[in-house]
C-alpha atoms as a PDB file:
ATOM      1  CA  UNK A   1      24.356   5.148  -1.399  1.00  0.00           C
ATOM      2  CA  UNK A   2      26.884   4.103   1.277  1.00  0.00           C
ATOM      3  CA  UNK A   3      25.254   1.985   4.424  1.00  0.00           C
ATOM      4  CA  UNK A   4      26.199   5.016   6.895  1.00  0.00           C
ATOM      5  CA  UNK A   5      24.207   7.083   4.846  1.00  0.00           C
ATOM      6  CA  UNK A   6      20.641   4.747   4.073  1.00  0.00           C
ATOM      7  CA  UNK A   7      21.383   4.782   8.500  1.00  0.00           C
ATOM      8  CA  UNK A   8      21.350   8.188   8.818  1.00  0.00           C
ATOM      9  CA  UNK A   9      18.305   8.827   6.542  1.00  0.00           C
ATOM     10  CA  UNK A  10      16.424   6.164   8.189  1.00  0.00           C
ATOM     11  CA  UNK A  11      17.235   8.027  11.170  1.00  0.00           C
ATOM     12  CA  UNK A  12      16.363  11.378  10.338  1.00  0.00           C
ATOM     13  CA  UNK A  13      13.803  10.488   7.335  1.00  0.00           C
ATOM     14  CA  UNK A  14      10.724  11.397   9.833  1.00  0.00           C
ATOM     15  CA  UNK A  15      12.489  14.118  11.630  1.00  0.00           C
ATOM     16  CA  UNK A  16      13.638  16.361   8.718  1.00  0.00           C
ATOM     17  CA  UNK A  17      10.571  17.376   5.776  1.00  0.00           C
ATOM     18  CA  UNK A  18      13.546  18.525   3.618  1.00  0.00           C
ATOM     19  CA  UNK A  19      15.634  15.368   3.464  1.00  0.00           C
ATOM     20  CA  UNK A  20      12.065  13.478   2.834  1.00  0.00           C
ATOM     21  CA  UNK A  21      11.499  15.252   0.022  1.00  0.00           C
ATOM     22  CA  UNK A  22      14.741  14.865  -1.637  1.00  0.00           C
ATOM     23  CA  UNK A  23      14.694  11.229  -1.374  1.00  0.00           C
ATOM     24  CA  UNK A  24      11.162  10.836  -2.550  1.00  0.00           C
ATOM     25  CA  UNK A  25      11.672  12.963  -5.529  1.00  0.00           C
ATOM     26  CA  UNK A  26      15.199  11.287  -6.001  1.00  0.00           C
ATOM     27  CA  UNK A  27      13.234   8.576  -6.263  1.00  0.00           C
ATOM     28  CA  UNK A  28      10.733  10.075  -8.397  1.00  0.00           C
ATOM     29  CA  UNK A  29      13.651  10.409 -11.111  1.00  0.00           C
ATOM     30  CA  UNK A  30      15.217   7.120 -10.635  1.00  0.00           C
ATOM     31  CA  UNK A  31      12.126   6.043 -11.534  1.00  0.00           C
ATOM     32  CA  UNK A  32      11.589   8.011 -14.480  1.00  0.00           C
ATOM     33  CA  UNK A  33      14.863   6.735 -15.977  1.00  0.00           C
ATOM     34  CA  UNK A  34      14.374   3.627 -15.610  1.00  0.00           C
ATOM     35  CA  UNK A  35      11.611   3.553 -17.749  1.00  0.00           C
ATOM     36  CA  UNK A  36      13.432   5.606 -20.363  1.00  0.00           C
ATOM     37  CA  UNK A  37      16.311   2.661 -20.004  1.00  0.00           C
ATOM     38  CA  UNK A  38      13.864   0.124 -20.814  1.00  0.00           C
ATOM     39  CA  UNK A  39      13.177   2.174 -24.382  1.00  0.00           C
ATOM     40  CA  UNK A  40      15.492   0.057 -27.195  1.00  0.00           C
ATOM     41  CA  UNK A  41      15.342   3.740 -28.953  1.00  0.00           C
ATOM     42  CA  UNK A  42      14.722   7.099 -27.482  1.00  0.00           C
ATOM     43  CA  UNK A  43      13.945   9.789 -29.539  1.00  0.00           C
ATOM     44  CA  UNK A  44      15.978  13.223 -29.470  1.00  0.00           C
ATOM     45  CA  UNK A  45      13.383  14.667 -26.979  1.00  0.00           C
ATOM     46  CA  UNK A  46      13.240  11.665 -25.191  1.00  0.00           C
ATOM     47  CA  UNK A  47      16.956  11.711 -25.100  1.00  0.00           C
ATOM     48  CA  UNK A  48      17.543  15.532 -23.852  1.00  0.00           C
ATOM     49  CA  UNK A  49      14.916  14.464 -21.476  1.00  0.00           C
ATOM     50  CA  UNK A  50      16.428  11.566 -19.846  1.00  0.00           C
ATOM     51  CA  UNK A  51      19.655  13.491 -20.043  1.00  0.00           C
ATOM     52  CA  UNK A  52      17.974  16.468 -18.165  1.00  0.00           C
ATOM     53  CA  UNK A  53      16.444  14.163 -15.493  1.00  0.00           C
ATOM     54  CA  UNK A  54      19.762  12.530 -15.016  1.00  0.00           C
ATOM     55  CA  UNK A  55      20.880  16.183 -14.156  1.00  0.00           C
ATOM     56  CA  UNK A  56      18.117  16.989 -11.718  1.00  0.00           C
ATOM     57  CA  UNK A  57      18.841  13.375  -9.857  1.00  0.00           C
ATOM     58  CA  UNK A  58      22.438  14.386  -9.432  1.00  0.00           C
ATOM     59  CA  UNK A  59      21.657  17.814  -8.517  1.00  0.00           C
ATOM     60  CA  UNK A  60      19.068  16.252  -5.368  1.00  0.00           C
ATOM     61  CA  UNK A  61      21.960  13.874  -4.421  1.00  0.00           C
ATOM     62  CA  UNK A  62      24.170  16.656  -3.907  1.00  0.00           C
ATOM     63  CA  UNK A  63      21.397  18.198  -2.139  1.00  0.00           C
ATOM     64  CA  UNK A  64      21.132  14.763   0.191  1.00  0.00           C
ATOM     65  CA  UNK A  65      24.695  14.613   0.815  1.00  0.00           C
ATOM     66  CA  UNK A  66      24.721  18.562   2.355  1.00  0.00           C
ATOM     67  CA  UNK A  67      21.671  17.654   4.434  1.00  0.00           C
ATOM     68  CA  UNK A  68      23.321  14.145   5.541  1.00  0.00           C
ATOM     69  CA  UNK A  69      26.518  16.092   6.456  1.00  0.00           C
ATOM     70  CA  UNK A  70      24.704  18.517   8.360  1.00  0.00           C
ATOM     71  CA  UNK A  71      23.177  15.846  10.533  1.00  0.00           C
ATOM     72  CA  UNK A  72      26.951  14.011  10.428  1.00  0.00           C
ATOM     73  CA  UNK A  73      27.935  17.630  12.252  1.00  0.00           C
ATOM     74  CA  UNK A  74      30.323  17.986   9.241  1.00  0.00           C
ATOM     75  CA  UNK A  75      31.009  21.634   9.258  1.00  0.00           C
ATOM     76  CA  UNK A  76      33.122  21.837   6.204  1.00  0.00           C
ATOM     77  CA  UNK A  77      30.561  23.460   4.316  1.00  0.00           C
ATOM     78  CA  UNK A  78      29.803  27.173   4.449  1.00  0.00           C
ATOM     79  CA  UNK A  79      25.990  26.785   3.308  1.00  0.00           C
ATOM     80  CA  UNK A  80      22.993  24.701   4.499  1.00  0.00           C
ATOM     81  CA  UNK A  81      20.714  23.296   3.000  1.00  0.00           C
ATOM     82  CA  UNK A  82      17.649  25.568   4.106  1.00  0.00           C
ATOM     83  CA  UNK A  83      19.176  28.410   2.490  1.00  0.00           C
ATOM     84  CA  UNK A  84      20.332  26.793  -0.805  1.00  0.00           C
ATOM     85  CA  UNK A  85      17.428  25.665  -2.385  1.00  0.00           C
ATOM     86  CA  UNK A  86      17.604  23.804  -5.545  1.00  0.00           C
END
């Protein structure tokens, strides 16, 4: 994540319940593959279910970067985040 960004979150981390839990459960999954990284073999469920974590964790950045643009003021996108849940 770009410095500007780890700002603004530290920022509005306390302020916004949304953005908290994206980053905790961002987190959550970095977390989660990590510990499927460490694995010298996965097994074909383990594998669809690292790849479907790695999914979800791209899906809740996505969601980050709308919220962080909304606090930017970027009004380039049409939705917010409060009505686009994941």
């Amino acid at each position: 994540m770009e410095e500007r960004d780890e700002k603004l979150i530290g920022k509005w981390i306390k302020k916004d319940e949304t953005l908290k839990h994206c980053i905790e459960q961002h987190q959550e999954y970095e977390k989660r593959l990590e510990e499927f990284n460490r694995q010298i073999y996965l097994s074909p469920e383990e594998s669809m279910e690292r790849k479907r974590i790695q999914k979800l964790k791209l899906a809740i950045r996505d969601k980050i970067q709308l919220i962080l643009s909304e606090h930017r003021g970027d009004h380039n996108s049409l939705r917010t985040h409060r009505s686009h849940p994941l």
